[in-house]
C-alpha atoms as a PDB file:
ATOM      1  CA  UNK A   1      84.551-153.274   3.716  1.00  0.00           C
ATOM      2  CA  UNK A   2      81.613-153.639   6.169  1.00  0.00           C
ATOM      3  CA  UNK A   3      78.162-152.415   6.059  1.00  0.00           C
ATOM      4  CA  UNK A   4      75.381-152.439   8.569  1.00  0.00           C
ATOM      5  CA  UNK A   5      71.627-151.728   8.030  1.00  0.00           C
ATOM      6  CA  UNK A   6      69.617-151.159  11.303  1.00  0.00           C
ATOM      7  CA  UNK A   7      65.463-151.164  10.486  1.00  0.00           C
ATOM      8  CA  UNK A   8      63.245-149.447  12.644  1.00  0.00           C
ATOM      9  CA  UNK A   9      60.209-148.526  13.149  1.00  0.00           C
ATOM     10  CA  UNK A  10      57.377-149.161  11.422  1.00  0.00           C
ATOM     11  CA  UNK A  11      54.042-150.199  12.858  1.00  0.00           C
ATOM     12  CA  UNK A  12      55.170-152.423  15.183  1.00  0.00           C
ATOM     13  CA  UNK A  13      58.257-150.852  15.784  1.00  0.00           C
ATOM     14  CA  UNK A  14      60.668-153.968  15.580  1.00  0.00           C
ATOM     15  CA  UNK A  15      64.091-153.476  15.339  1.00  0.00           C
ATOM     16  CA  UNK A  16      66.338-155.395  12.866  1.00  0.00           C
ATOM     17  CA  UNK A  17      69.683-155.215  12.326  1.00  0.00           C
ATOM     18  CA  UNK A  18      72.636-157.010   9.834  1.00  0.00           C
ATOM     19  CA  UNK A  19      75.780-156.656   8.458  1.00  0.00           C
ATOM     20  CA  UNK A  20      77.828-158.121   5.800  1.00  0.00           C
ATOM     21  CA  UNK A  21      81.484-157.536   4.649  1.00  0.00           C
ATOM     22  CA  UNK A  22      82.784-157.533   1.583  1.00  0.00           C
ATOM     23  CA  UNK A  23      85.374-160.654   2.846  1.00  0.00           C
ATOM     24  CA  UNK A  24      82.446-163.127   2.477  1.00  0.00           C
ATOM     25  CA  UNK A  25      80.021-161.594   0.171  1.00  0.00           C
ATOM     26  CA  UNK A  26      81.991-160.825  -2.947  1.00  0.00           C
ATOM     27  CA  UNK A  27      78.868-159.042  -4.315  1.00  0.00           C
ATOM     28  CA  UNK A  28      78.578-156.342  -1.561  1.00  0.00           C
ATOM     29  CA  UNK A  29      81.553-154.125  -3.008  1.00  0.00           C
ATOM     30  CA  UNK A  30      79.606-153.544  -6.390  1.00  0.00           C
ATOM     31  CA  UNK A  31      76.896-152.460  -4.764  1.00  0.00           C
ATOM     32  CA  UNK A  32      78.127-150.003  -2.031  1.00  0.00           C
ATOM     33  CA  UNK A  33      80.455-148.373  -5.637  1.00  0.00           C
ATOM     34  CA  UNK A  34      76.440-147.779  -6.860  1.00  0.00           C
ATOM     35  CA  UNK A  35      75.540-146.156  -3.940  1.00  0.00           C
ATOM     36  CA  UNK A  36      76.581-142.611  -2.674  1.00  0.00           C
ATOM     37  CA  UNK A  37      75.405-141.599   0.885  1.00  0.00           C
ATOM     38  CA  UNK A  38      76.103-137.830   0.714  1.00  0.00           C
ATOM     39  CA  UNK A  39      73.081-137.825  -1.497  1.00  0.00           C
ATOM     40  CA  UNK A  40      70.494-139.591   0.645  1.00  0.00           C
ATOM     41  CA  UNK A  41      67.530-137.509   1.744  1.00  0.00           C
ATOM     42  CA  UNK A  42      66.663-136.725   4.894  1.00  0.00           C
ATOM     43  CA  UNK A  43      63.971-139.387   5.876  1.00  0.00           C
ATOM     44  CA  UNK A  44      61.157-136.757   6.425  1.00  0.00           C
ATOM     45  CA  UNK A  45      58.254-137.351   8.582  1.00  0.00           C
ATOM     46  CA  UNK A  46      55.784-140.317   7.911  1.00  0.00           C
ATOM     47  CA  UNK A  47      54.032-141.589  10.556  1.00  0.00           C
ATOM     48  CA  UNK A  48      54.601-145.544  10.782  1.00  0.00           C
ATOM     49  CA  UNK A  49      57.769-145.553   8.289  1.00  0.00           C
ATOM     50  CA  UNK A  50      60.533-147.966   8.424  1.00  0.00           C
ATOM     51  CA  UNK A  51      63.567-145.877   8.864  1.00  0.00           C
ATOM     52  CA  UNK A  52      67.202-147.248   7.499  1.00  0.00           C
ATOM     53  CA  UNK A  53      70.266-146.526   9.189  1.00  0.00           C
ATOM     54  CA  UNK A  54      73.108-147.474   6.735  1.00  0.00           C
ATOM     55  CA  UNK A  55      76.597-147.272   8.097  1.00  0.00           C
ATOM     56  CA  UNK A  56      79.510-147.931   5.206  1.00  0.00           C
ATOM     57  CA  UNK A  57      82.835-148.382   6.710  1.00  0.00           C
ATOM     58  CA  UNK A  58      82.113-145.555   9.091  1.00  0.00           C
ATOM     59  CA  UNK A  59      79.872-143.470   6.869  1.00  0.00           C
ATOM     60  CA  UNK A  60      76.719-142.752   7.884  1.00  0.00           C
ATOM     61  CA  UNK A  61      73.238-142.060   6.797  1.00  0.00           C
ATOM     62  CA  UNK A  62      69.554-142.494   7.808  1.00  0.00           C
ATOM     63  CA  UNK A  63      67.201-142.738   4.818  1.00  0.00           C
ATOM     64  CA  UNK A  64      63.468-143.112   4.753  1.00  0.00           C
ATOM     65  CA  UNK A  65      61.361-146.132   3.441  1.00  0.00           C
ATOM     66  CA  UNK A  66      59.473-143.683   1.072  1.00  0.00           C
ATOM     67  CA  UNK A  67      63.443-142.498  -0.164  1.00  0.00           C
ATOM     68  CA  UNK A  68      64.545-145.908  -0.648  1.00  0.00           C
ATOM     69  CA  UNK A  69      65.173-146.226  -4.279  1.00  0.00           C
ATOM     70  CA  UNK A  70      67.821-147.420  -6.483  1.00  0.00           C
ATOM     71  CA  UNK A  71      71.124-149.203  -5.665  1.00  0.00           C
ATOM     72  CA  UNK A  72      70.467-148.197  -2.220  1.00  0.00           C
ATOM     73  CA  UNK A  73      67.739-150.492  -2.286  1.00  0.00           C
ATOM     74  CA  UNK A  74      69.197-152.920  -3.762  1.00  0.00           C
ATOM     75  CA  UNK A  75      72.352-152.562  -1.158  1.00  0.00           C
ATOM     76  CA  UNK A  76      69.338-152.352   2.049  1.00  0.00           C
ATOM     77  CA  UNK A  77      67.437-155.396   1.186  1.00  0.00           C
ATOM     78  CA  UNK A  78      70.495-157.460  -0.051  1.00  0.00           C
ATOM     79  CA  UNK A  79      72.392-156.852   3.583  1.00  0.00           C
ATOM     80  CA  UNK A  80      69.014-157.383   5.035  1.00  0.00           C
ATOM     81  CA  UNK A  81      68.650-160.712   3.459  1.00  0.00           C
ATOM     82  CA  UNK A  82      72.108-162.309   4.373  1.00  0.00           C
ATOM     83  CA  UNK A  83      71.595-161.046   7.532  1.00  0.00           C
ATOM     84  CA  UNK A  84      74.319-163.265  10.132  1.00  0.00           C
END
């Protein structure tokens, strides 16, 4: 399974981007079973917001910095962190 997180704006409006699959990160597959992306809320509108764009083996979702909570959280910042 492969996931990629794109970052964006923000302030400064840097992009980042990673992904990881589940191949070489044995812990990735627990936490995409924790997460559901049909129930992600829309982002909504804060100026200066990092915005998430999540993409799980072809699913898709954009989430909000202010709506990042939970296992999805935990599944953002843990692709972000190995990013390759």
């Amino acid at each position: 399974m492969k996931v990629t997180v794109v970052r964006s704006g923000g302030f400064a409006g840097i992009e980042q981007r990673a992904e990881s699959d589940s191949v070489r990160d044995p812990l990735l597959a627990r936490l995409v079973d924790r997460v559901d992306l049909e129930r992600v809320p829309p982002p909504g509108r804060i100026p200066d917001q990092f915005l998430y764009e999540i993409d799980i083996d072809g699913d898709h979702a954009t989430v909000g910095e202010a709506q990042l909570h939970g296992p999805l959280r935990e599944l953002v910042h843990h692709v972000l962190g190995h990013a390759r």
